[in-house]
N, C-alpha and C. Protein backbone atom coordinates (compact mmCIF):
# COMPACT_ATOMS: atom_id res chain seq x y z
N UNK A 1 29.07 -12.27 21.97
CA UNK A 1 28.37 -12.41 20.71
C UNK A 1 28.08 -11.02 20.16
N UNK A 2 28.58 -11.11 18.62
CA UNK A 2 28.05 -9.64 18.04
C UNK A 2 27.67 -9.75 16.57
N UNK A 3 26.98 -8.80 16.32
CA UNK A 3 26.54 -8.71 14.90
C UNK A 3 27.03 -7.57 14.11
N UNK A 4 26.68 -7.82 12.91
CA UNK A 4 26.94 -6.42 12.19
C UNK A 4 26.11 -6.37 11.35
N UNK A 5 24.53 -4.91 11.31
CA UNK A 5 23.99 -4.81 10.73
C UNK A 5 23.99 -3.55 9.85
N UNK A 6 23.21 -3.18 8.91
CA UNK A 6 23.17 -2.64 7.88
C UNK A 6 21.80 -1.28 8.17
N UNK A 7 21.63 -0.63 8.40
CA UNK A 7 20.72 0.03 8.51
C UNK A 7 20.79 1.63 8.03
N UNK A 8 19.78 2.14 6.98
CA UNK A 8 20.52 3.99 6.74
C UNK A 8 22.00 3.95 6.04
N UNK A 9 21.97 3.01 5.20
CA UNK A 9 23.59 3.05 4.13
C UNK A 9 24.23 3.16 5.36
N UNK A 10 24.46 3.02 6.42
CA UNK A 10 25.98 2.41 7.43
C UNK A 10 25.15 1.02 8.00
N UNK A 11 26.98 0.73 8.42
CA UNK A 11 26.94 -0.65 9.32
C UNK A 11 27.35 -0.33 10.68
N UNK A 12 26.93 -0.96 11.40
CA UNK A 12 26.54 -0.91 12.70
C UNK A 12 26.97 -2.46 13.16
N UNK A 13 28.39 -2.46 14.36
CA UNK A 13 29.11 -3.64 15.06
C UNK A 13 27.75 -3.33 16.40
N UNK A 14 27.00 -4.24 16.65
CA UNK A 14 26.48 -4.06 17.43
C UNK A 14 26.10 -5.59 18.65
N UNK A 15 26.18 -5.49 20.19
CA UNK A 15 25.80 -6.29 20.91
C UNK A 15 24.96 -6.35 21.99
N UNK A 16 24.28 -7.14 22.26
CA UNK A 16 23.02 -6.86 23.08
C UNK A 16 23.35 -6.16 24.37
N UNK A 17 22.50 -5.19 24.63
CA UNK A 17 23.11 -3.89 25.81
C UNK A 17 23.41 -2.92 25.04
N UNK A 18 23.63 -2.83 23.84
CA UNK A 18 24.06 -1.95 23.21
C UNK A 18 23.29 -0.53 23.22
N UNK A 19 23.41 0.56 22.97
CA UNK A 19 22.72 1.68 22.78
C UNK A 19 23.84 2.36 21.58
N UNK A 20 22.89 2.52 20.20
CA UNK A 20 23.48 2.86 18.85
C UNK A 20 22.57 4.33 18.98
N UNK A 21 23.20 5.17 17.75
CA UNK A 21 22.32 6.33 17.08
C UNK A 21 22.41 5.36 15.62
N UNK A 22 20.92 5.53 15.02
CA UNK A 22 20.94 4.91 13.81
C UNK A 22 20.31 5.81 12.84
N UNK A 23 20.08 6.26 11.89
CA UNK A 23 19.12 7.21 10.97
C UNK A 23 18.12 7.02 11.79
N UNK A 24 17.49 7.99 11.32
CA UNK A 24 15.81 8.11 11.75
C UNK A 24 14.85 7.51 10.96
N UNK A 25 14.24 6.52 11.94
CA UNK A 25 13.11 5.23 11.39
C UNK A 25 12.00 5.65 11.41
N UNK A 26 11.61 6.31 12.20
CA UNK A 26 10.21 6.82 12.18
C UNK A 26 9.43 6.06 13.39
N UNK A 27 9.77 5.80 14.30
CA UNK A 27 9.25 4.86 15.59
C UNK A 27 9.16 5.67 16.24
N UNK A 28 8.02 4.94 17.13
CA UNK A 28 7.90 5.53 18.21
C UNK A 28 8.69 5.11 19.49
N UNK A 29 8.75 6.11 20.69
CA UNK A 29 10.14 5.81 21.72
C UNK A 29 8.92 4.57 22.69
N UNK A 30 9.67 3.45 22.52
CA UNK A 30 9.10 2.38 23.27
C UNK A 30 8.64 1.32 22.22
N UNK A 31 8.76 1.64 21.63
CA UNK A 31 8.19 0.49 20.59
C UNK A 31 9.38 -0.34 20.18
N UNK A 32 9.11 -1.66 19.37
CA UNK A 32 10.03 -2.60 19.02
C UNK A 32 10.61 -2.56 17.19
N UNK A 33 11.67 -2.54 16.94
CA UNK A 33 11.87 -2.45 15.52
C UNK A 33 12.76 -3.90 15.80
N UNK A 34 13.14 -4.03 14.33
CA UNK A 34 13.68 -5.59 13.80
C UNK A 34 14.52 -4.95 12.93
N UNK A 35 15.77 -5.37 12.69
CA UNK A 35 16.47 -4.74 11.15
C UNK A 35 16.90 -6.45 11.12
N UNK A 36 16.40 -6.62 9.67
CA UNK A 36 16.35 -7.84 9.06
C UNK A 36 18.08 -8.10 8.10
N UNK A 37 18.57 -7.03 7.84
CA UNK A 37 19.57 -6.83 7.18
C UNK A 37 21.04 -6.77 7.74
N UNK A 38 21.40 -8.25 8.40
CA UNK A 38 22.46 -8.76 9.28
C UNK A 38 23.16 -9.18 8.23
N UNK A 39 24.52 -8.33 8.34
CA UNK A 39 26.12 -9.17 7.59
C UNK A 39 26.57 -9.99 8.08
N UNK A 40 26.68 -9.98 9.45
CA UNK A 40 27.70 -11.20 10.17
C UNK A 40 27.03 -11.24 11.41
N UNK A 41 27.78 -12.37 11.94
CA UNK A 41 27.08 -12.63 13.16
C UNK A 41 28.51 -13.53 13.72
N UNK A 42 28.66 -12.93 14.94
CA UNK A 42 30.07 -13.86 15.92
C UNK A 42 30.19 -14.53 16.52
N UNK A 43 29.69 -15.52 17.13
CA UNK A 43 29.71 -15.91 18.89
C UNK A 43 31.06 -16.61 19.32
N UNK A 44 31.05 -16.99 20.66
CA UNK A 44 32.46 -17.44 20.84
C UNK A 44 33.45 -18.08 20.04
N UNK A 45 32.58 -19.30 19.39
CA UNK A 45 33.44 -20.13 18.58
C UNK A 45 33.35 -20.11 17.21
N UNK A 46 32.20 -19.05 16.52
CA UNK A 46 32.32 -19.48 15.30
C UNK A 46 31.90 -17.74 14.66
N UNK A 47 32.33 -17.75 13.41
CA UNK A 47 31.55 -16.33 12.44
C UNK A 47 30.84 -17.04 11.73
N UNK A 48 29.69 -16.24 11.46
CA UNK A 48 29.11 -16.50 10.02
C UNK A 48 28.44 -15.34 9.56
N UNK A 49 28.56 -15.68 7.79
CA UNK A 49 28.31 -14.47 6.95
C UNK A 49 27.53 -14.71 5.92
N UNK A 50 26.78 -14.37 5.18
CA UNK A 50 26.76 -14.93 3.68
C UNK A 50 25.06 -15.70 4.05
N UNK A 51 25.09 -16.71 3.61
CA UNK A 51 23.66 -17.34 3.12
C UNK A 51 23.98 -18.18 4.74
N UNK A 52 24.38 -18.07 5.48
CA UNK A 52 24.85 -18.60 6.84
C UNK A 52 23.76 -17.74 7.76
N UNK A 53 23.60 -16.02 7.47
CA UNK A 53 22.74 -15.32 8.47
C UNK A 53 21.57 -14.67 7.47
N UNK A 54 20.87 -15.63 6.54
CA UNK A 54 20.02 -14.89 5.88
C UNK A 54 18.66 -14.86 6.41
N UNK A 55 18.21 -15.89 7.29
CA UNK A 55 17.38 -15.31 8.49
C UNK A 55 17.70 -15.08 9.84
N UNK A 56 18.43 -14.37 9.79
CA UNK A 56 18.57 -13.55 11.60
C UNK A 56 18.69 -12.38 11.09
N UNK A 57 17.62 -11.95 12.84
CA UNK A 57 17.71 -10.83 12.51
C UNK A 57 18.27 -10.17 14.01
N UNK A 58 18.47 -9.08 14.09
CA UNK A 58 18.13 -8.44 15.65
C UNK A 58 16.91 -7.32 15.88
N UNK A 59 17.13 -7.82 16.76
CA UNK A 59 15.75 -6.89 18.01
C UNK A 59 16.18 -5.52 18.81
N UNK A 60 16.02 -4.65 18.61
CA UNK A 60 15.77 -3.55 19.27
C UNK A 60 14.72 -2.67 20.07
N UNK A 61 14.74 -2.21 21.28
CA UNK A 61 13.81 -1.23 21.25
C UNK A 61 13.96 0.77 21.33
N UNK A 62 13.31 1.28 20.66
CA UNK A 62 13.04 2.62 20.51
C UNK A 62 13.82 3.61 21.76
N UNK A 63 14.80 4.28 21.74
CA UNK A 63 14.48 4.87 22.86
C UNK A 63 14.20 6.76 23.17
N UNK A 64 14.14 6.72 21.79
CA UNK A 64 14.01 8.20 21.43
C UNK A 64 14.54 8.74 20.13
N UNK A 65 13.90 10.11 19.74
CA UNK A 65 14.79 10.61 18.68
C UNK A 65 15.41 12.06 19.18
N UNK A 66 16.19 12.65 18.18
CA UNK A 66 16.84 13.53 18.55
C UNK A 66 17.81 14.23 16.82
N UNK A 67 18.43 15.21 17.37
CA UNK A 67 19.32 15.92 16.50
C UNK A 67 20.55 15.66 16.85
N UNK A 68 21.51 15.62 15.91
CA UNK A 68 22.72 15.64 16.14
C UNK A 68 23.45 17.22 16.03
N UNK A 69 24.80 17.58 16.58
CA UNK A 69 25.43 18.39 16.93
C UNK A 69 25.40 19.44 15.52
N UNK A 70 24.66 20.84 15.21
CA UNK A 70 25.05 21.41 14.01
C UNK A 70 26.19 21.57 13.51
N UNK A 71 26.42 20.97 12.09
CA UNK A 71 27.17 21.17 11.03
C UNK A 71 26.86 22.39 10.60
N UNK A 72 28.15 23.75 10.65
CA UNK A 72 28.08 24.61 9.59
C UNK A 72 28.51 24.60 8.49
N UNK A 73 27.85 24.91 7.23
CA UNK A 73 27.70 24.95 5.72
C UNK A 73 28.40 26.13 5.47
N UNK A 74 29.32 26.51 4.88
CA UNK A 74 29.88 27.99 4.57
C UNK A 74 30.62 27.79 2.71
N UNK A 75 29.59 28.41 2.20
CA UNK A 75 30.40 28.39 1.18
C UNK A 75 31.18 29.76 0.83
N UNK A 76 31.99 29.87 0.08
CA UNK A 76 32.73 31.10 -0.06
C UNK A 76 33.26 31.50 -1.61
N UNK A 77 33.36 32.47 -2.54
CA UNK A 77 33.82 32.73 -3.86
C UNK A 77 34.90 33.61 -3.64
N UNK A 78 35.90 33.55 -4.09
CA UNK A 78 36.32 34.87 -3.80
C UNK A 78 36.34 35.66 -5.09
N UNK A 79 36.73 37.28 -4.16
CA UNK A 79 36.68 38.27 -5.89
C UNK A 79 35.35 38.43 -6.61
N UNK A 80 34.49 37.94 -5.47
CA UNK A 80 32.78 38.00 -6.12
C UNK A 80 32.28 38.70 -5.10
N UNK A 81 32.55 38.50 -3.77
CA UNK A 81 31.37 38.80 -2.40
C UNK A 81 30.77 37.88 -2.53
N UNK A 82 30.77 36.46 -2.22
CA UNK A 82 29.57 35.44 -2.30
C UNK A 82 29.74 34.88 -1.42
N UNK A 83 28.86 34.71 -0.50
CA UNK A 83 29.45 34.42 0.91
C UNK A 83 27.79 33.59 1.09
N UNK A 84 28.15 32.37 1.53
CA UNK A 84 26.61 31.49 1.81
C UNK A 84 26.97 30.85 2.81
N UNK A 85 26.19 31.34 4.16
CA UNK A 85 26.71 30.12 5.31
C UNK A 85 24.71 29.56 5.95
N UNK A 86 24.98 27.86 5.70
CA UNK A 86 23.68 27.72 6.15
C UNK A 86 24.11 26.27 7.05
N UNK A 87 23.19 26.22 7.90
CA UNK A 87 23.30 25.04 8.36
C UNK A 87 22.27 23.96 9.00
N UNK A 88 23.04 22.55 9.08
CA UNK A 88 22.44 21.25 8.97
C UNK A 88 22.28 20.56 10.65
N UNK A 89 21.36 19.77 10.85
CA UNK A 89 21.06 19.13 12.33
C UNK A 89 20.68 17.52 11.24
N UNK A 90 21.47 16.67 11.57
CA UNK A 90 20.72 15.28 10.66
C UNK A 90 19.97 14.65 12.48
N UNK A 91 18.93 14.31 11.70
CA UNK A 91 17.57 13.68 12.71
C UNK A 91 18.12 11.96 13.19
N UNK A 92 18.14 11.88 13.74
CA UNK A 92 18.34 10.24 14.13
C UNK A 92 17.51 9.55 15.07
N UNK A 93 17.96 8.53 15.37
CA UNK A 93 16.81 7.16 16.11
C UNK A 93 17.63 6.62 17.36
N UNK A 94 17.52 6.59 18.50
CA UNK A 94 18.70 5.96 19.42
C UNK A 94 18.08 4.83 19.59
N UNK A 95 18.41 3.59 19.19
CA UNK A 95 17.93 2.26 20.03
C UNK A 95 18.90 1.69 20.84
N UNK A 96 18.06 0.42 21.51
CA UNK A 96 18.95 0.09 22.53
C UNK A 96 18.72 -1.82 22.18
N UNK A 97 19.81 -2.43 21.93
CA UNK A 97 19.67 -3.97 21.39
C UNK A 97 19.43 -4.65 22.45
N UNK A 98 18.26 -5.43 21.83
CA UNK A 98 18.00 -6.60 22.93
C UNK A 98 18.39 -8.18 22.73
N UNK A 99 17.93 -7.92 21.73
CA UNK A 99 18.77 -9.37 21.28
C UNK A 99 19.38 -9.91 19.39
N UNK A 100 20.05 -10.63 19.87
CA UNK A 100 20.39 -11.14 18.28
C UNK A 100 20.26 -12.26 18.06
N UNK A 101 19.21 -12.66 17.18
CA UNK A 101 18.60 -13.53 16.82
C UNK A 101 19.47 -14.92 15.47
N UNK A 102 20.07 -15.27 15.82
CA UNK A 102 20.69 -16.28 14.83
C UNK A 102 20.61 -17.46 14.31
């Protein structure tokens, strides 16, 4: 059985056991979040989508936050000397799925 939810403008194929990086929610590590915003949902014998999963949701819990790997920024002009190099860490949320609720 799997779902596919919506969370931080991406989708996320996700199944219970799972451990995702998702944007950063703002939780605390141990605590329980819900993302209410399920596209599909699979189980052995059947899909459903649409007004089929408009209350399920899944269950997660918290298991920390963190940075991801720096992105360097380099911009460059030429025939000017303009040389701009800066760089980015995007913040994220690791949960770990417990269940999917359908």
């Amino acid at each position: 059985m799997y779902a596919i939810i919506a969370t931080g403008g991406k989708q996320y194929k996700v199944a219970e056991g799972d451990v995702i990086r998702v944007e950063k929610l703002g939780a605390e590590a141990g605590s329980e979040v819900t993302f209410d915003d399920v596209i599909l949902v699979s189980t052995d014998s059947d899909v459903k989508c649409g007004d089929a999963v408009a209350n399920a949701t899944v269950t997660a819990s918290v298991i920390g936050d963190g940075k991801a790997k720096k992105v360097v920024v380099y911009k460059y002009k030429r025939k000017t000397g303009y040389h701009k190099k800066n760089g980015h860490r995007q913040a994220y949320t690791q949960v770990e799925i417990k269940s999917i609720n359908a």
